[in-house]
N, C-alpha and C. Protein backbone atom coordinates (compact mmCIF):
# COMPACT_ATOMS: atom_id res chain seq x y z
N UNK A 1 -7.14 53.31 -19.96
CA UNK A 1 -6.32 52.81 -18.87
C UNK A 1 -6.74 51.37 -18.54
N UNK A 2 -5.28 50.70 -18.03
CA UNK A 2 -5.88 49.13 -17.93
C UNK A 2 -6.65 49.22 -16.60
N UNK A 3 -7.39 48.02 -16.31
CA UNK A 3 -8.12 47.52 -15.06
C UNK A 3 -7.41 46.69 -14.49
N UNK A 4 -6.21 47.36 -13.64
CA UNK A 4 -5.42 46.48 -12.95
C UNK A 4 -5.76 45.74 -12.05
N UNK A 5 -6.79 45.81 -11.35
CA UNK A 5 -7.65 44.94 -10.14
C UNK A 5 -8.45 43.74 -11.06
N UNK A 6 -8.77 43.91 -12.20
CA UNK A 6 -8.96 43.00 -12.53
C UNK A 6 -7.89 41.74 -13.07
N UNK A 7 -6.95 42.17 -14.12
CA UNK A 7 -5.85 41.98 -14.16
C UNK A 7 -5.10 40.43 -12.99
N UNK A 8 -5.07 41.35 -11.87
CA UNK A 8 -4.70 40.80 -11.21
C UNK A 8 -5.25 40.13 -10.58
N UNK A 9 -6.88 39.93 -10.35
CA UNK A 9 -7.76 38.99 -9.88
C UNK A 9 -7.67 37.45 -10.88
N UNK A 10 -7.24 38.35 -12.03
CA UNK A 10 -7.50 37.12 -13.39
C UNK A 10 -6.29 35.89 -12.67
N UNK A 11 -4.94 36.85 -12.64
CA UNK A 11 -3.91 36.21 -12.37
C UNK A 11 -3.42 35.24 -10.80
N UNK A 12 -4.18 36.00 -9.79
CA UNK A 12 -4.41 35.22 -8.93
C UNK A 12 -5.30 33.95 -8.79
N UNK A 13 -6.43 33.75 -9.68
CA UNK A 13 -7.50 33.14 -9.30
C UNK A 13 -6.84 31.71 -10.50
N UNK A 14 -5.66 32.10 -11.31
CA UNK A 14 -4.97 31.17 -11.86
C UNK A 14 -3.95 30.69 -11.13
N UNK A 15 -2.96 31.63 -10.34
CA UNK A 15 -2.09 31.15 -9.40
C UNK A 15 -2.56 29.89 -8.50
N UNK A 16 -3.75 30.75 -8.19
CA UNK A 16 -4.54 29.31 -6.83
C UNK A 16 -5.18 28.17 -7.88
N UNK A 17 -4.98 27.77 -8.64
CA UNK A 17 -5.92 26.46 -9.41
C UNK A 17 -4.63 26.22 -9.70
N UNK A 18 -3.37 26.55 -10.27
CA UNK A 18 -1.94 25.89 -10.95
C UNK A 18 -1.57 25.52 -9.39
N UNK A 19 -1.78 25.62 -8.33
CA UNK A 19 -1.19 25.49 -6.87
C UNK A 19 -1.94 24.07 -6.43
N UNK A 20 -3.18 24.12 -6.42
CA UNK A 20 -3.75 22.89 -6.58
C UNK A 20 -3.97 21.87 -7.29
N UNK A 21 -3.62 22.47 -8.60
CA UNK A 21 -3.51 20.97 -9.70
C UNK A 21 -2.26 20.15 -9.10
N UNK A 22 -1.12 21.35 -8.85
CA UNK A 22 0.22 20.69 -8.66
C UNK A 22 0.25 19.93 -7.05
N UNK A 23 -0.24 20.65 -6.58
CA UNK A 23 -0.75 19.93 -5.23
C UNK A 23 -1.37 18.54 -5.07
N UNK A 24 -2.11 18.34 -6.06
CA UNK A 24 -3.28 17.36 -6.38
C UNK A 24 -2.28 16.16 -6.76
N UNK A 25 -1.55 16.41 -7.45
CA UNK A 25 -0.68 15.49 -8.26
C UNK A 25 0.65 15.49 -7.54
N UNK A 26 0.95 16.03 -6.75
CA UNK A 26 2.14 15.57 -5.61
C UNK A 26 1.19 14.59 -4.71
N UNK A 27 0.19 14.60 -4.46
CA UNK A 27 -0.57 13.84 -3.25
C UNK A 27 -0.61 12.11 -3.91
N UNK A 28 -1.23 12.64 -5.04
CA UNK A 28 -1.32 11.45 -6.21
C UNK A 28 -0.17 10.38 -6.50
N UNK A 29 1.01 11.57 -6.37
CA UNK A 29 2.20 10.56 -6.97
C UNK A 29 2.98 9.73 -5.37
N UNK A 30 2.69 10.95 -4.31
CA UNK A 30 3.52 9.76 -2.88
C UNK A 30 2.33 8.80 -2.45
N UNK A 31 0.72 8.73 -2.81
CA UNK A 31 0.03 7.66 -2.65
C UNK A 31 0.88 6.82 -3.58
N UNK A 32 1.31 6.64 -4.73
CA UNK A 32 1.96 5.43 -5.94
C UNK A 32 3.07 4.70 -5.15
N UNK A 33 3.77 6.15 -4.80
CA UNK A 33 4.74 6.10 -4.08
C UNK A 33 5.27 5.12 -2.80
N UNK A 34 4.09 5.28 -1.68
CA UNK A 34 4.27 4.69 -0.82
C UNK A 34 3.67 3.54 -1.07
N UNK A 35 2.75 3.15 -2.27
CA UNK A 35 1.78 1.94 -2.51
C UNK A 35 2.60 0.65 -2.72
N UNK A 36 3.90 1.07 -3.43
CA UNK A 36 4.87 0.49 -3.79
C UNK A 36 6.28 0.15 -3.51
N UNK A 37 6.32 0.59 -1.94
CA UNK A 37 7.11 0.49 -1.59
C UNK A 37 7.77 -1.36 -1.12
N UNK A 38 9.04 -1.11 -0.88
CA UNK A 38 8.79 -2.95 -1.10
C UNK A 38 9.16 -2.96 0.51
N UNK A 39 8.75 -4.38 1.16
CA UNK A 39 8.79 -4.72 2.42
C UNK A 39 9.71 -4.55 3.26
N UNK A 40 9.39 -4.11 4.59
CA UNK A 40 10.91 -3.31 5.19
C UNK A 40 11.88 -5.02 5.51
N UNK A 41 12.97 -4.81 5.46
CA UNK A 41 13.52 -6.18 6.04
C UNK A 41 14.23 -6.11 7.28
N UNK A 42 13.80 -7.58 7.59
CA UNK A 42 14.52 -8.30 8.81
C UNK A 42 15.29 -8.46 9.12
N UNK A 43 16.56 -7.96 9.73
CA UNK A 43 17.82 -8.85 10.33
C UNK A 43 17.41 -10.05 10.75
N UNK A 44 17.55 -11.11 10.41
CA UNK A 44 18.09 -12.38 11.59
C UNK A 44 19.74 -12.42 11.89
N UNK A 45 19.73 -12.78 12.80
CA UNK A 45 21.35 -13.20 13.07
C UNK A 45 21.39 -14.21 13.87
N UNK A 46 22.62 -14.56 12.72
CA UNK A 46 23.12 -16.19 13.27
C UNK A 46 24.03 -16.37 14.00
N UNK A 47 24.01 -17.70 14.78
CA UNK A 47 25.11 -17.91 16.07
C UNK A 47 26.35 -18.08 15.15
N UNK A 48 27.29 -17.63 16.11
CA UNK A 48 29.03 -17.54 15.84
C UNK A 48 29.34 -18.81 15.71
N UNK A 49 29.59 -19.14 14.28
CA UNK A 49 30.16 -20.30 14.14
C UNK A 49 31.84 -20.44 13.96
N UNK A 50 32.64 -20.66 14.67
CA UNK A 50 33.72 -20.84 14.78
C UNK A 50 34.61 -22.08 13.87
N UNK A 51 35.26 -21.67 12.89
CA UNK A 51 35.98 -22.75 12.05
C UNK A 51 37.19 -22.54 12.24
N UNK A 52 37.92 -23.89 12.15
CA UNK A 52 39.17 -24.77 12.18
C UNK A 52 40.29 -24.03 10.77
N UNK A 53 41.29 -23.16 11.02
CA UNK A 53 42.07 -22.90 10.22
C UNK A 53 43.45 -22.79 10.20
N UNK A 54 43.74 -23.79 9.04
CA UNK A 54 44.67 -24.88 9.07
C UNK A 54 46.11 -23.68 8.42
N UNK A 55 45.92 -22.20 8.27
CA UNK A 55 46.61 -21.70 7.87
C UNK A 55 48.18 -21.59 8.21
């Protein structure tokens, strides 16, 4: 008969290390992520310039 408690210790104790590699490397990739983000921008706004139309 199998040793299902073991079995399943095997398979959990892999669940939790594939959870943290992938974890590890989501953290990894939004540090790149945000490292590179490009500079937020500025509105300026300019006064209402009013032109002459000869239409």
């Amino acid at each position: 008969m199998q040793d299902y408690r073991q079995m399943y210790q095997i398979m959990l104790t892999a669940t939790e290390q594939a959870i943290d590699i992938l974890t590890a490397a989501q953290m990894e990739c939004e540090e790149i992520y945000n490292g590179n983000l490009p500079p937020e921008l500025e509105l300026i706004f300019l006064p209402d310039v009013h032109r002459d139309n000869n239409d």
